[in-house]
Protein backbone atom coordinates (compact mmCIF):
# COMPACT_ATOMS: atom_id res chain seq x y z
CA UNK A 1 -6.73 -16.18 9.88
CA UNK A 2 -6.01 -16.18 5.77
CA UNK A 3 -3.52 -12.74 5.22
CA UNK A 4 -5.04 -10.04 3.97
CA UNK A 5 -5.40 -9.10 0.49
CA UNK A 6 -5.38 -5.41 -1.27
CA UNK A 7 -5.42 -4.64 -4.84
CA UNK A 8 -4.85 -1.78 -6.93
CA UNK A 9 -7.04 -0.76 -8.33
CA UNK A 10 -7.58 2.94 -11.29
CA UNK A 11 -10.86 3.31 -12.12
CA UNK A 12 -14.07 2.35 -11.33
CA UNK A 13 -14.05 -0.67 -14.05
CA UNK A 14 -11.44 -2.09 -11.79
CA UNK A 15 -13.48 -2.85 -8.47
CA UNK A 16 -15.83 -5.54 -9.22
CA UNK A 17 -13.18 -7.50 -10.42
CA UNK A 18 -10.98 -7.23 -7.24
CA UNK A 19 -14.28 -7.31 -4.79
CA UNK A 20 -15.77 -10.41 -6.57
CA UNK A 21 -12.31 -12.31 -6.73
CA UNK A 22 -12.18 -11.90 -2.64
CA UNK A 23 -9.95 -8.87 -1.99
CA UNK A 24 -10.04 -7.64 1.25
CA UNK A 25 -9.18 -3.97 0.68
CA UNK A 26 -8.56 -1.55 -2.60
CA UNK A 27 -5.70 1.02 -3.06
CA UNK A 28 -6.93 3.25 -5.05
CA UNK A 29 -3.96 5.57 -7.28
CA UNK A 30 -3.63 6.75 -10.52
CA UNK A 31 -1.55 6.19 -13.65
CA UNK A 32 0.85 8.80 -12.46
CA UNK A 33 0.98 7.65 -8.90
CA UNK A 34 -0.86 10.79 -7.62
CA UNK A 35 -3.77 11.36 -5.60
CA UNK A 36 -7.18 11.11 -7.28
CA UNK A 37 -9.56 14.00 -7.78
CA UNK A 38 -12.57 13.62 -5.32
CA UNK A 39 -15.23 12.04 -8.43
CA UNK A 40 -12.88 9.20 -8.91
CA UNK A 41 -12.63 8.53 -5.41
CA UNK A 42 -16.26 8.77 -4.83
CA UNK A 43 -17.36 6.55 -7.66
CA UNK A 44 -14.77 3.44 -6.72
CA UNK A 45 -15.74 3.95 -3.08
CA UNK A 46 -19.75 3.98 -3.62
CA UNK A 47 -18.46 0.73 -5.71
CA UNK A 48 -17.05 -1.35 -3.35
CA UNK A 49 -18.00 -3.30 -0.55
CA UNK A 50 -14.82 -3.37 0.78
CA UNK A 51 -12.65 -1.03 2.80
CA UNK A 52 -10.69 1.34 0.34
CA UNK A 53 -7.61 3.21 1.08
CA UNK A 54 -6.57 6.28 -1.28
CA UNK A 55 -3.02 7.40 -2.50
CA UNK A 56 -1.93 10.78 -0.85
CA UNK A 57 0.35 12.35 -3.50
CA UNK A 58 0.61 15.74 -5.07
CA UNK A 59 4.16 15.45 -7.12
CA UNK A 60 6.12 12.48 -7.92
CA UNK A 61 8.67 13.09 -6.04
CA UNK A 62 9.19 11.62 -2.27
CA UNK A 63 9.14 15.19 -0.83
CA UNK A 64 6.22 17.69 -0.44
CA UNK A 65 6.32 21.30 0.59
CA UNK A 66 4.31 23.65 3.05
CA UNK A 67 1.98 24.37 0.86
CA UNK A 68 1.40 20.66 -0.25
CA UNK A 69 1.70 19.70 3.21
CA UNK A 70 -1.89 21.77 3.90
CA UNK A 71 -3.16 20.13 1.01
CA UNK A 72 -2.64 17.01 2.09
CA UNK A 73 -3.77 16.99 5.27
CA UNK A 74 -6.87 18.69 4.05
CA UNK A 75 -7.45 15.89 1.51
CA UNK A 76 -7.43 13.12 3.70
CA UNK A 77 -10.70 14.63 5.59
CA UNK A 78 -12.08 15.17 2.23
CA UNK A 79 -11.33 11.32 1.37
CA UNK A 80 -12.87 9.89 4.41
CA UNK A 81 -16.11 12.21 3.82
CA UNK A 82 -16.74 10.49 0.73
CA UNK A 83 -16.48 7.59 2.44
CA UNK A 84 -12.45 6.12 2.67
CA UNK A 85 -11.12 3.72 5.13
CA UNK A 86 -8.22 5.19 5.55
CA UNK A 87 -5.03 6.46 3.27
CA UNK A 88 -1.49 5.51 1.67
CA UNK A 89 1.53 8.00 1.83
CA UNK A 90 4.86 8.54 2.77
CA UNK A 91 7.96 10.63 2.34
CA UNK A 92 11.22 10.91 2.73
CA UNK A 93 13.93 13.63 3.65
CA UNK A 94 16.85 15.29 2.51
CA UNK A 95 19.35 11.93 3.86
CA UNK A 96 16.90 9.74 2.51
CA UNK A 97 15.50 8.67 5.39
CA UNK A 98 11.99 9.18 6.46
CA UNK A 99 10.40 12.49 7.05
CA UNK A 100 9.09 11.87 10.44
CA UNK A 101 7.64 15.54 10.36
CA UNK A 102 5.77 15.56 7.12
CA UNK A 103 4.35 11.87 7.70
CA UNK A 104 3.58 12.49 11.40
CA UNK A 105 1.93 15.78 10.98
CA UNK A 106 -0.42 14.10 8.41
CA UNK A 107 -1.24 11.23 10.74
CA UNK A 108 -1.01 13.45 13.91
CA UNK A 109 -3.87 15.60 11.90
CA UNK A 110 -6.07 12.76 11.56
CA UNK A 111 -6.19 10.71 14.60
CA UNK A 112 -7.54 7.33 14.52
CA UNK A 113 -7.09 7.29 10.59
CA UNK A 114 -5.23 3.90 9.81
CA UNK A 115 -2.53 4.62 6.67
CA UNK A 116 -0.34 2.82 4.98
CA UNK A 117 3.31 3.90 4.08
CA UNK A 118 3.87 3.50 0.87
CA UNK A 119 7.21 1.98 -1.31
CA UNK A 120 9.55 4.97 -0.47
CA UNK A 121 10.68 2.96 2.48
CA UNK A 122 12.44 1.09 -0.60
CA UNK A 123 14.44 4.05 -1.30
CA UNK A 124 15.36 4.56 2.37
CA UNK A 125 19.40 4.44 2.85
CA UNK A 126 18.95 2.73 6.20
CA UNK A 127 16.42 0.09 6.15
CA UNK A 128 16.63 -0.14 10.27
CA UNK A 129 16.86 3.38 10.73
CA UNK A 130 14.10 3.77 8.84
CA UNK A 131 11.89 1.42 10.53
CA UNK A 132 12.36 2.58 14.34
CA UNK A 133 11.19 6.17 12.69
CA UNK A 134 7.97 4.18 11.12
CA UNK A 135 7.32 2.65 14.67
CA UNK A 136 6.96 6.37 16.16
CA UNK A 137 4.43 7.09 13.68
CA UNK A 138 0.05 6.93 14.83
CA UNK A 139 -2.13 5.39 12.83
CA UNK A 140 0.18 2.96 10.48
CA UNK A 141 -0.78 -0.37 9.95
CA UNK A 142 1.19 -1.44 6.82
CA UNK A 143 4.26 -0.96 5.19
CA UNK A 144 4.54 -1.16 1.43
CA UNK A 145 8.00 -2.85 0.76
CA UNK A 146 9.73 -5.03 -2.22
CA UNK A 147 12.91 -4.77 -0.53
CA UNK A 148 14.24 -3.25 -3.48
CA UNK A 149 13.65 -0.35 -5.73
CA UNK A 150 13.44 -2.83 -8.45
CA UNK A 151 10.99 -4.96 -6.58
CA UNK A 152 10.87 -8.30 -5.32
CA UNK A 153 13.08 -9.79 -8.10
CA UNK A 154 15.54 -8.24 -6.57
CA UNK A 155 14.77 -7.74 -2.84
CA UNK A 156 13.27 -11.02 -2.39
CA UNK A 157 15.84 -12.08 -0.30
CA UNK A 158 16.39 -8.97 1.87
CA UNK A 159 13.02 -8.65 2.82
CA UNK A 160 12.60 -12.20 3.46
CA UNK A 161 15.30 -12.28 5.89
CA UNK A 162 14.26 -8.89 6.96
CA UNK A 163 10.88 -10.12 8.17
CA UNK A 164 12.15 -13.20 9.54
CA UNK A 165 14.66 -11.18 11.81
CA UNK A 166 11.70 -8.92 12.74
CA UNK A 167 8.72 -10.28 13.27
CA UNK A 168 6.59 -6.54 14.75
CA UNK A 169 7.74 -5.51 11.65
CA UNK A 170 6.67 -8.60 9.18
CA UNK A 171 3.04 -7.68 10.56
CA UNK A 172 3.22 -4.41 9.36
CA UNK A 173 4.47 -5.35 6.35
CA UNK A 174 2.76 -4.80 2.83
CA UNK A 175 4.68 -7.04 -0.30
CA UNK A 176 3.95 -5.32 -3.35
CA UNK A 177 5.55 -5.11 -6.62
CA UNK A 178 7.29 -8.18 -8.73
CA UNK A 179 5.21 -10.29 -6.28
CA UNK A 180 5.29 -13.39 -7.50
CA UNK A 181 3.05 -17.24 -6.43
CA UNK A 182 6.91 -18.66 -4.82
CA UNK A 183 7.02 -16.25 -2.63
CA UNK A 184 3.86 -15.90 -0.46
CA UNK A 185 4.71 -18.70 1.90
CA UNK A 186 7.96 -18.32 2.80
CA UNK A 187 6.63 -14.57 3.39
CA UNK A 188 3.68 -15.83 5.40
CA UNK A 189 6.10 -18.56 7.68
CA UNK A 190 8.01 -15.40 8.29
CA UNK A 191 5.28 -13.25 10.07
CA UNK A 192 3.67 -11.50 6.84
CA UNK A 193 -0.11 -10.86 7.26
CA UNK A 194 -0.83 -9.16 4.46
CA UNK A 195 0.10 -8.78 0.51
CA UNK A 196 -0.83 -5.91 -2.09
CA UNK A 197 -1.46 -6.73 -5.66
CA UNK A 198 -0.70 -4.37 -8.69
CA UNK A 199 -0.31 -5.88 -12.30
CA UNK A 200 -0.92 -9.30 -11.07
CA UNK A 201 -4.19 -8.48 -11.06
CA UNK A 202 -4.62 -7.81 -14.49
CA UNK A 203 -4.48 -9.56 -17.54
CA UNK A 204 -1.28 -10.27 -19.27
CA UNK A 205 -0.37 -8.41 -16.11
CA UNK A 206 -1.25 -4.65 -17.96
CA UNK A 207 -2.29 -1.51 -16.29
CA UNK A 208 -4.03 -1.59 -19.60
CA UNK A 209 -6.71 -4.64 -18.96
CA UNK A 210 -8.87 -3.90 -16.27
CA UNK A 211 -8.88 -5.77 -12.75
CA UNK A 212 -9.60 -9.64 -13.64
CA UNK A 213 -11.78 -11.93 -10.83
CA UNK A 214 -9.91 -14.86 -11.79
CA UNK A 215 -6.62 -13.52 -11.42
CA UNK A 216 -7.36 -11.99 -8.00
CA UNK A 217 -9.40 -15.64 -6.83
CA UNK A 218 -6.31 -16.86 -7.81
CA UNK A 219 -3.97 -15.50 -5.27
CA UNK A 220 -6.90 -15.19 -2.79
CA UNK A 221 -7.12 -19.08 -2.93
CA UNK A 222 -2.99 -18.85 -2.61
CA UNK A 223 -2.89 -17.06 0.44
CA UNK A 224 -5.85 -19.47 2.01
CA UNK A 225 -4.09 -22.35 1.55
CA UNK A 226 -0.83 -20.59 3.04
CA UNK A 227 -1.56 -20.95 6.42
């Protein structure tokens, strides 16, 4: 089976590019990383034919509070009403380490939901330590991970041997940002069964150009011929 493929995508400009180019799943976020109001998320969803996951943020930090805590909870019902496959989130706690309270009470609210934990697991002080708390967690499926906080052009390497060393947790695993052609099959030899792409998508690689079919059919014809 070819991995699977996600992509990024803003707006609704952005999903014919990624559906017609043979992505598998969207992400959808905003410019600011936060969750999108409920019109956004119900115009890219009644666009695509695909399975759509949607950002779970409400401050750009990697903590949330009570009050946020309702908020999101109550959002991801509101996101699968309109018609969601599931959601992205994840945060972390004082030590750095993830908040197995906030994340699981989300999930725990919304059995069945699969989510995706997204690149705070980057910031994590304990890579390991972090991962046997991600493993407790219902519902997650993938891991969004560059190995770095600077991405893949610097955690290449890490996460490489990371994945080879564990491969329950290569599975999970979600490649994202500074992504580049090299690296898919070494990633895919090593267990990794899915990728997530951002900028590469896009012309000139800009948030600014919309969602390209080439440059998705590009990596979609990448990861077919990985296997």
């Amino acid at each position: 089976m070819s991995p699977l493929l996600e992509v990024e995508v803003r707006q609704v400009r952005d999903v014919a590019g990624a559906v017609e180019g043979g992505a598998d799943r969207l992400l959808l976020t905003t410019e600011s990383g936060l969750s999108p109001d409920l019109k956004q998320a119900l115009g890219v969803i009644r666009e695509a034919s695909i399975p759509v996951r949607v950002a779970l943020r409400l401050n750009e930090s990697r903590t949330t509070t009570g009050g946020e805590f309702t908020r999101l909870c109550g959002l991801v019902g509101e996101y699968l009403a309109l018609g969601a496959e599931g959601v992205m989130f994840g945060f972390l706690d004082a030590e750095l380490g993830v908040d197995v309270e906030v994340c699981g009470g989300i999930a725990e609210a919304n059995p069945g939901v699969p989510w995706t934990f997204n690149d705070a697991i980057d910031d994590c002080l304990e890579t390991e330590r972090a991962w046997r708390a991600l493993r407790t967690l219902p519902g997650l499926d993938a891991v969004l991970a560059s190995g770095s906080p600077r991405g893949l052009g610097v955690g290449y390497d890490e996460l490489l041997a990371f994945a080879e060393g564990d491969r329950s947790a290569a599975a999970m695993l979600l490649p994202g940002r500074g992504l580049v052609a090299e690296q898919v099959p070494w990633l895919v030899r090593a267990g990794v069964g899915q990728f997530h792409l951002g900028p590469q998508s896009r012309p000139s690689g800009s948030y600014r150009a919309y969602v390209d079919a080439g440059h998705v059919r590009s990596w979609r014809l990448l990861l077919d011929n990985s296997m």
